[in-house]
N, C-alpha and C. Protein backbone atom coordinates (compact mmCIF):
# COMPACT_ATOMS: atom_id res chain seq x y z
N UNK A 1 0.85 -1.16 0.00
CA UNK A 1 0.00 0.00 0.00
C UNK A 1 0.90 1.23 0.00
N UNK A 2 0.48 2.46 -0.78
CA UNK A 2 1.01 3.71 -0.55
C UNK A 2 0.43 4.43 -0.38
N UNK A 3 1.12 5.62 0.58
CA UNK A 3 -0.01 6.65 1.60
C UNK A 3 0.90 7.79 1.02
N UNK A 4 -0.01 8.32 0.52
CA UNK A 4 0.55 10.13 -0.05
C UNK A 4 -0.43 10.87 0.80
N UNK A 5 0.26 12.08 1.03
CA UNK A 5 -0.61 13.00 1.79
C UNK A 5 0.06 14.44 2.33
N UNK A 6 -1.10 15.07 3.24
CA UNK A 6 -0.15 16.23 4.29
C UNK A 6 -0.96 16.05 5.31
N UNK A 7 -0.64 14.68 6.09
CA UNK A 7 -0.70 14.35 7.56
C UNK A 7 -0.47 15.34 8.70
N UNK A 8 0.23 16.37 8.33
CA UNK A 8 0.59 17.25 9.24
C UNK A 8 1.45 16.26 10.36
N UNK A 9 2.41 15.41 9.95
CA UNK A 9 2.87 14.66 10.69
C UNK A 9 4.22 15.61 11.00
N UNK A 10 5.07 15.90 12.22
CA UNK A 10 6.21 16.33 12.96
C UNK A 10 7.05 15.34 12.97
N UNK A 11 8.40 15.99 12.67
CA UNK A 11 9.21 14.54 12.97
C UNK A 11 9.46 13.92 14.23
N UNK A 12 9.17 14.74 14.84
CA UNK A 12 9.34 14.51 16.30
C UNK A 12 8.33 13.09 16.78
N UNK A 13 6.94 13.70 16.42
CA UNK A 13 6.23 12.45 16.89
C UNK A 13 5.92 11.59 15.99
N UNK A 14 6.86 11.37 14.99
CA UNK A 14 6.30 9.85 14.45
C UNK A 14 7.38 8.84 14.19
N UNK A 15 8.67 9.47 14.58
CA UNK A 15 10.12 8.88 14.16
C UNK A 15 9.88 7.73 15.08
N UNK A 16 9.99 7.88 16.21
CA UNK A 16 10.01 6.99 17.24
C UNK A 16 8.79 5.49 16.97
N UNK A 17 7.63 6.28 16.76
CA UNK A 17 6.22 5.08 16.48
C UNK A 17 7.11 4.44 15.55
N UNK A 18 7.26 5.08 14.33
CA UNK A 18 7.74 4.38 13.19
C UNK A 18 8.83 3.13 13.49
N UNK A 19 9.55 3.51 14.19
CA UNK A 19 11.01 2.89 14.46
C UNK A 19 10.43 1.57 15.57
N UNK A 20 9.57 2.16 15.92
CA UNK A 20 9.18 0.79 16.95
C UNK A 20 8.37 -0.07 16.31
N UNK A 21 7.28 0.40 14.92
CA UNK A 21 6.42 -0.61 14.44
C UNK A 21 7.06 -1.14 13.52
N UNK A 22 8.30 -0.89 13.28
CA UNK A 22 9.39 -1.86 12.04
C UNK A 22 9.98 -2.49 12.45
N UNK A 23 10.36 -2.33 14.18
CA UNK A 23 11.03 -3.24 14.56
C UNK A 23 10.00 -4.30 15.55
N UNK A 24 8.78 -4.03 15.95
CA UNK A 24 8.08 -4.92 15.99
C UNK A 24 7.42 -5.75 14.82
N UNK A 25 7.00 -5.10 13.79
CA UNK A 25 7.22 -6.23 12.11
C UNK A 25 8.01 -7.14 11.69
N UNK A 26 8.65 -6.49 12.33
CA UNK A 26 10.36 -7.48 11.78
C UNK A 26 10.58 -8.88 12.55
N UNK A 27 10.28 -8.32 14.00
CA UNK A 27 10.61 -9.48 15.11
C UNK A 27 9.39 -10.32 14.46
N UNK A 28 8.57 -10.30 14.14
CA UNK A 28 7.27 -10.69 14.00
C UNK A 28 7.70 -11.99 13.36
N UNK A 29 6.83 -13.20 12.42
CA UNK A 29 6.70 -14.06 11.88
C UNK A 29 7.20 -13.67 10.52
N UNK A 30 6.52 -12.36 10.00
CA UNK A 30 6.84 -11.75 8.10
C UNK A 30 8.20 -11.05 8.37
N UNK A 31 8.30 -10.16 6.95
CA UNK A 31 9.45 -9.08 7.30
C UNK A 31 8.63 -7.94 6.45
N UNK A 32 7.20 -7.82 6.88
CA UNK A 32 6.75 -6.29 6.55
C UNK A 32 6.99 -5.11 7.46
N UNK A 33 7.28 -3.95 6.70
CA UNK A 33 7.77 -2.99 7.09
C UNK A 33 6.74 -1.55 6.37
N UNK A 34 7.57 -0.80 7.55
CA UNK A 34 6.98 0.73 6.64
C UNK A 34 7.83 1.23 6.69
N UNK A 35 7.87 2.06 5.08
CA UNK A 35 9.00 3.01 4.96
C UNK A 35 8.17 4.55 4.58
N UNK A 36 8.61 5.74 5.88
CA UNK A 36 8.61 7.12 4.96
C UNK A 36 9.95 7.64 4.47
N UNK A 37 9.99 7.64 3.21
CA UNK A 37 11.15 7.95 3.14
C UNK A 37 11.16 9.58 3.11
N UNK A 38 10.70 10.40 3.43
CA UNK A 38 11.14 11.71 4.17
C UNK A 38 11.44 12.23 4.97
N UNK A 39 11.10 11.31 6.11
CA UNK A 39 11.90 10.76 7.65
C UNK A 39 13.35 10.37 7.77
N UNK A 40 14.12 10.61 6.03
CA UNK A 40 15.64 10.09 6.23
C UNK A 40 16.08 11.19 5.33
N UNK A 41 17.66 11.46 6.00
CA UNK A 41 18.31 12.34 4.96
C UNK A 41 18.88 11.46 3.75
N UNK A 42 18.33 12.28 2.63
CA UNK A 42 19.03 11.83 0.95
C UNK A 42 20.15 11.71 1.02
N UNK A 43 20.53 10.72 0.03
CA UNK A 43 21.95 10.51 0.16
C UNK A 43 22.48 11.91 -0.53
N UNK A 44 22.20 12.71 -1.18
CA UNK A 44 22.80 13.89 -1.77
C UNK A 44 22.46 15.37 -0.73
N UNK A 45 21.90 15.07 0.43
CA UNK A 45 21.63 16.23 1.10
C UNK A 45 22.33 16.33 2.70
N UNK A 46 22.45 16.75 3.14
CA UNK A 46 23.21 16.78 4.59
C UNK A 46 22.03 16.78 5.84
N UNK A 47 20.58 17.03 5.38
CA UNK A 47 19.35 17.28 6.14
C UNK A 47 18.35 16.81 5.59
N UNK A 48 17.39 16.60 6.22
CA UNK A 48 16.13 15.92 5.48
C UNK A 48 15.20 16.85 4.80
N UNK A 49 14.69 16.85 3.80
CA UNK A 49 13.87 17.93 2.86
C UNK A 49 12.56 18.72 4.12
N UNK A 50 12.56 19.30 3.85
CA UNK A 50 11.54 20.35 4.02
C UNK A 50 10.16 20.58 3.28
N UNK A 51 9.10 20.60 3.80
CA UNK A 51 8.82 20.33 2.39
C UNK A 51 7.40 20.86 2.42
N UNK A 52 7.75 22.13 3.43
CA UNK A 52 6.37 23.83 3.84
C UNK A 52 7.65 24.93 2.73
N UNK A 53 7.19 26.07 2.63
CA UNK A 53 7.59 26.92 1.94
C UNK A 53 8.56 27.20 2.58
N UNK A 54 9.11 27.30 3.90
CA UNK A 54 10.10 27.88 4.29
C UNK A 54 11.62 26.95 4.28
N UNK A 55 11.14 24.94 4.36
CA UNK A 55 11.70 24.81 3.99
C UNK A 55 12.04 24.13 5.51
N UNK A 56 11.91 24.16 6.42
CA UNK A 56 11.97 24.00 7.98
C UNK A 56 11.12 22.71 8.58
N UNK A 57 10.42 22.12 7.78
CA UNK A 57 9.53 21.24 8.51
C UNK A 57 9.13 20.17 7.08
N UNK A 58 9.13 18.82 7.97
CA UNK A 58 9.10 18.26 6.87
C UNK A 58 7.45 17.55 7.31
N UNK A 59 6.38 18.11 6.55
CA UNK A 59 4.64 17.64 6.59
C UNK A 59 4.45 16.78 5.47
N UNK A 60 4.43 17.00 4.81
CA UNK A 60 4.19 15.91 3.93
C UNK A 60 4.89 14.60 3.61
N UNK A 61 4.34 13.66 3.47
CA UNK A 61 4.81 12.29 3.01
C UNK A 61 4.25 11.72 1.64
N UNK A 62 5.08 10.40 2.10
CA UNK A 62 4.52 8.89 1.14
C UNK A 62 5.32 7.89 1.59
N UNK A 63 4.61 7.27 2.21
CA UNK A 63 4.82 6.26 2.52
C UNK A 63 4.27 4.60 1.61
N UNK A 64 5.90 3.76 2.32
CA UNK A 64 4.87 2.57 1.72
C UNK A 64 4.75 1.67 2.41
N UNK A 65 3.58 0.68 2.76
CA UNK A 65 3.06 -0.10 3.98
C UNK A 65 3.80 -1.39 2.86
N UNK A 66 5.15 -2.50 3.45
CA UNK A 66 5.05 -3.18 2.59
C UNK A 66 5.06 -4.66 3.23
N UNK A 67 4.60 -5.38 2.88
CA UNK A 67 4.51 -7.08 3.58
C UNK A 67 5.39 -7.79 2.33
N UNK A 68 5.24 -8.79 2.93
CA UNK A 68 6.35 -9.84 2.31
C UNK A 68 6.52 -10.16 0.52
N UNK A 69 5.28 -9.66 0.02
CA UNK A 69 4.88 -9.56 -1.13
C UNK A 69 4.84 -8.55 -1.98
N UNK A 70 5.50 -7.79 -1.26
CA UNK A 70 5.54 -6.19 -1.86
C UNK A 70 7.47 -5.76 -1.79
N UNK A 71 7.79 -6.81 -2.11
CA UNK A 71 9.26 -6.63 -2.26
C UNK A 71 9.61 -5.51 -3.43
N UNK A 72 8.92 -5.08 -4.33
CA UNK A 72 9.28 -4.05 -5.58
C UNK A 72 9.17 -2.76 -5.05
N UNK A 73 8.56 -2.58 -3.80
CA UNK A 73 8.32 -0.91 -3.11
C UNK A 73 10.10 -1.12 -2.54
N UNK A 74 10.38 0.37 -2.08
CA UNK A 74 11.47 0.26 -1.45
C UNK A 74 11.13 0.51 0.21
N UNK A 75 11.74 -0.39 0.65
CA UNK A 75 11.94 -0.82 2.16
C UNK A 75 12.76 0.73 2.70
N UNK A 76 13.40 0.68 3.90
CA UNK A 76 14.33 1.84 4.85
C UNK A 76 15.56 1.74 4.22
N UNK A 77 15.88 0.87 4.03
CA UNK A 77 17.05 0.15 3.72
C UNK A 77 17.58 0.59 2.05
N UNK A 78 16.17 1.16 1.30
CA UNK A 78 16.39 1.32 -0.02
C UNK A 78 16.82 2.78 0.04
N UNK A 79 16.86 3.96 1.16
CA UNK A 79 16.56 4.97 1.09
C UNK A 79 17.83 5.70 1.29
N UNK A 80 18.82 5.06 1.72
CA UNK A 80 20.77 5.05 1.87
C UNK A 80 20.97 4.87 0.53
N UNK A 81 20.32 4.14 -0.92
CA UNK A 81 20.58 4.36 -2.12
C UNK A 81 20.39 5.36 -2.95
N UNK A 82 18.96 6.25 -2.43
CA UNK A 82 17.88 6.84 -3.54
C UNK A 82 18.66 7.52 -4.22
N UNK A 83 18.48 7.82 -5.76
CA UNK A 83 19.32 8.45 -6.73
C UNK A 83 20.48 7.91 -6.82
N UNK A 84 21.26 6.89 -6.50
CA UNK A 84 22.32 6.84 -6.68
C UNK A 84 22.85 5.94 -8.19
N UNK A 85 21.50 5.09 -7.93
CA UNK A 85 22.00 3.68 -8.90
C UNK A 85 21.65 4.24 -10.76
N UNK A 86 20.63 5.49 -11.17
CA UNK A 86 20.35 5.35 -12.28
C UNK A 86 19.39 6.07 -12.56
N UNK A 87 18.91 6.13 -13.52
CA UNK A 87 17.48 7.48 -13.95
C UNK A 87 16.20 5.84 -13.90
N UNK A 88 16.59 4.78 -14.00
CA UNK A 88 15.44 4.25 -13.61
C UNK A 88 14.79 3.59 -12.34
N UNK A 89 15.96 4.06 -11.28
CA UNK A 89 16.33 3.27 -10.03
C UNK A 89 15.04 4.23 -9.37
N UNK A 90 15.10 3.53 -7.63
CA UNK A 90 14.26 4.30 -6.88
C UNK A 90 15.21 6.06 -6.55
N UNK A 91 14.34 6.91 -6.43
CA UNK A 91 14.61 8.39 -5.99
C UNK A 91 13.62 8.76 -5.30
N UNK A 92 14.08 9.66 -4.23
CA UNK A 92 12.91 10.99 -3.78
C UNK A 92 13.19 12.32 -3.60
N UNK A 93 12.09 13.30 -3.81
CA UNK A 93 13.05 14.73 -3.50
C UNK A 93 11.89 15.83 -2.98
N UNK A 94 11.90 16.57 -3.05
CA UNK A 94 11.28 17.75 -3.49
C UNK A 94 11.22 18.66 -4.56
N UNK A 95 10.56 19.63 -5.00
CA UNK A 95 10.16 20.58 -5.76
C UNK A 95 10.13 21.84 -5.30
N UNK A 96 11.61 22.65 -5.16
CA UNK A 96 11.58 23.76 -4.00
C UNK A 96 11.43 24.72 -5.09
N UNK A 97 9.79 25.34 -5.27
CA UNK A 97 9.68 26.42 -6.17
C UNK A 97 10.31 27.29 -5.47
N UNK A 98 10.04 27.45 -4.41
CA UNK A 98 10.49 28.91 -3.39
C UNK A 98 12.25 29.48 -3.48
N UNK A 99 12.69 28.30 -3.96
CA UNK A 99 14.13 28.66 -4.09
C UNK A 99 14.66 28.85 -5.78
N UNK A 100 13.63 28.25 -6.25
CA UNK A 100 13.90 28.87 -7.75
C UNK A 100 12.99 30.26 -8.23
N UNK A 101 12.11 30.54 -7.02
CA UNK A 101 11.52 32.10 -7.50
C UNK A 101 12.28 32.87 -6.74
N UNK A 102 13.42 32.90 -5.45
CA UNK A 102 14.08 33.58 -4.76
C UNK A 102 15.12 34.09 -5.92
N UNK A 103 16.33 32.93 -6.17
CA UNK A 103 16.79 32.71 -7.61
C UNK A 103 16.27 33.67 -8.39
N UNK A 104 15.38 33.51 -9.12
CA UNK A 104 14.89 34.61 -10.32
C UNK A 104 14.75 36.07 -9.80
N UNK A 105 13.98 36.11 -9.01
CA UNK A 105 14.06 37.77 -8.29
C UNK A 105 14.87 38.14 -8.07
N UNK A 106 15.65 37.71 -6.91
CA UNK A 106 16.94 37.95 -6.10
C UNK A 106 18.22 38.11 -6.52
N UNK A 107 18.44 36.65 -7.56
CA UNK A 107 19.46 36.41 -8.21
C UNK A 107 20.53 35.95 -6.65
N UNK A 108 19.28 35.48 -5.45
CA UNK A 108 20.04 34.56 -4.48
C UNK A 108 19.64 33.71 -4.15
N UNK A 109 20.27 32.65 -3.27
CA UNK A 109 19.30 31.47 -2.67
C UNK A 109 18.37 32.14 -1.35
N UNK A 110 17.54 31.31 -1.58
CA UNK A 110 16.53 31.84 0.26
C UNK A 110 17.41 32.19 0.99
N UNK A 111 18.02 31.02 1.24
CA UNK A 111 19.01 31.06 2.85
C UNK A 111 20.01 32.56 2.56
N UNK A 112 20.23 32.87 1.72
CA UNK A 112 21.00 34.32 1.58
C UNK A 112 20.11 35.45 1.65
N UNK A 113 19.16 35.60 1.68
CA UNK A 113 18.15 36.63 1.53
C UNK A 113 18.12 37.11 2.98
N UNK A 114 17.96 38.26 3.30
CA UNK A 114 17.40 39.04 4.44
C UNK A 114 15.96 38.31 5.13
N UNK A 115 16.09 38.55 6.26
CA UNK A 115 15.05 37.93 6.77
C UNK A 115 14.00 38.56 6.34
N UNK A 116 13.81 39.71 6.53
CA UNK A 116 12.20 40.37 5.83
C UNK A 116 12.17 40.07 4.25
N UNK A 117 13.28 39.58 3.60
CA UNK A 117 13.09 39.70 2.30
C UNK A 117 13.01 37.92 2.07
N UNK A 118 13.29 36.85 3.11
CA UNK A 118 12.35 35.76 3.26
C UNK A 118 10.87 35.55 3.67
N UNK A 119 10.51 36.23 4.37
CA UNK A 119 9.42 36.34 5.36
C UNK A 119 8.33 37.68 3.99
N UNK A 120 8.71 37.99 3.04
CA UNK A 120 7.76 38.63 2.63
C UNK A 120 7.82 37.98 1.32
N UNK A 121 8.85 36.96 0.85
CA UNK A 121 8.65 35.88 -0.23
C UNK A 121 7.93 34.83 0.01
N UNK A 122 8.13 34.30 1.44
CA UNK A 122 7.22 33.30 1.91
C UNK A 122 5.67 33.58 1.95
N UNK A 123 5.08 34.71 2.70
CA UNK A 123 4.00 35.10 2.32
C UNK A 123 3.43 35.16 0.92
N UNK A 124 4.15 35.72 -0.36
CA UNK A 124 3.88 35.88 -1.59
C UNK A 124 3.68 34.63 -1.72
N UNK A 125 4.51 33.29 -1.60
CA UNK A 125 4.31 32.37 -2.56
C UNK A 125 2.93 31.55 -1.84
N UNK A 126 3.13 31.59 -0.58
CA UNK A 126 2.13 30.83 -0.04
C UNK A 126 0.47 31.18 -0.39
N UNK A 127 0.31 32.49 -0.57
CA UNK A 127 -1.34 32.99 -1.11
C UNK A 127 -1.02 33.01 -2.53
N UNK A 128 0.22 33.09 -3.14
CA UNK A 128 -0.06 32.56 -5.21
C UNK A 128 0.12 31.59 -5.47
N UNK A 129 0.86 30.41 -4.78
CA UNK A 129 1.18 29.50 -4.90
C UNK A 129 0.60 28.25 -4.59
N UNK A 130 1.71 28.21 -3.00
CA UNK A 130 1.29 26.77 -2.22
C UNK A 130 2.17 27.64 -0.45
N UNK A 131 1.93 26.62 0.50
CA UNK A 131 2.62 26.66 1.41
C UNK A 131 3.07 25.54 1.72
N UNK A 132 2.97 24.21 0.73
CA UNK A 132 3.59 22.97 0.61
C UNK A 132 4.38 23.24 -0.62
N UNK A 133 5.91 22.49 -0.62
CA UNK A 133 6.09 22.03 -1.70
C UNK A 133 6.15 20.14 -2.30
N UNK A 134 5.84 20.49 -3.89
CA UNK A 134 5.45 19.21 -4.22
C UNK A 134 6.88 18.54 -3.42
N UNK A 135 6.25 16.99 -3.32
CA UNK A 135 6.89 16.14 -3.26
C UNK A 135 7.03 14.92 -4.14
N UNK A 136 7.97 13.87 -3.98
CA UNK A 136 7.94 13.10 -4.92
C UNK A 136 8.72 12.24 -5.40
N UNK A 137 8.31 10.55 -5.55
CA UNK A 137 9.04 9.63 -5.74
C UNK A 137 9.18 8.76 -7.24
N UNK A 138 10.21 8.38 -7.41
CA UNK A 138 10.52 7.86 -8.12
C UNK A 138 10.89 6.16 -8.42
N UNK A 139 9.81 5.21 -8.39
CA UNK A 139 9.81 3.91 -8.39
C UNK A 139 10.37 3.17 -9.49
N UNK A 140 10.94 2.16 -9.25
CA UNK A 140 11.89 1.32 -10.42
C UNK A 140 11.15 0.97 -11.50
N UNK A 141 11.44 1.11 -12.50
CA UNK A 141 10.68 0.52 -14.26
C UNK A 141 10.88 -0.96 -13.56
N UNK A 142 9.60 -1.57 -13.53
CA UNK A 142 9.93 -3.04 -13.40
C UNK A 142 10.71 -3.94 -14.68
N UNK A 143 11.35 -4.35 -14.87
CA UNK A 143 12.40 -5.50 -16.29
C UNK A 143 13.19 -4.52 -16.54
N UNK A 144 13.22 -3.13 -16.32
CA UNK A 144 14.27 -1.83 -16.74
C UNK A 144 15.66 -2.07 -16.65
């Protein structure tokens, strides 16, 4: 099963559930698991995506609920790879418009911008835009 959404989930309170219902799955009889993979830092990032306009909180997911039969989703274990193996392999990322409209105006990144001159881009994009940014995975071409 896969769960897309904006749970309004914190990392704070679900790291821990998570970590305990994979390792109670596991001990279990199967080896089903759940993986969010936005709950882990990318192998190409130093922090875990963000993924509200500012860039600070990571709300949105996708998760995948997988049992013993669902070996083609990627497990926790797949998420120390993402992007690494290929353009048809598993990936995940974001879609940081906010840093490519800072970029175009600014001709800087967010994080370089003045605080009022974040705090009055963030407002703009959030009432023209979004106050989420997309998210989004990338699953293996099965025979690929």
């Amino acid at each position: 099963m896969i769960l897309m959404g904006d749970p309004n989930i914190r990392l704070s309170d679900i790291t821990q559930t998570l970590n305990n219902l994979n390792s109670s799955l596991l001990s279990g009889r199967d080896d089903s698991q759940v993986n969010f993979p936005f709950l882990h830092v990318h192998p190409d990032q130093r922090s875990l995506f963000g993924t509200n306009a500012r860039s600070d909180e990571t709300f949105d997911h996708i998760a995948f609920f997988i049992d013993r039969n669902g070996r083609h989703l990627p497990s926790t274990g797949d998420n120390r790879q993402a992007g690494q193996q290929g353009l048809n392999d598993y990936d995940f990322g974001v879609f940081n418009f906010v840093e490519l409209i800072s970029q175009a105006i600014h001709n800087l990144s967010f994080h370089e911008l003045t605080k009022a001159q974040q705090k009055s881009l963030v407002k703009n994009t959030k009432a023209d835009i979004s106050d989420h940014l997309p998210i989004w995975v990338r699953l293996p071409i099965s025979g690929a």
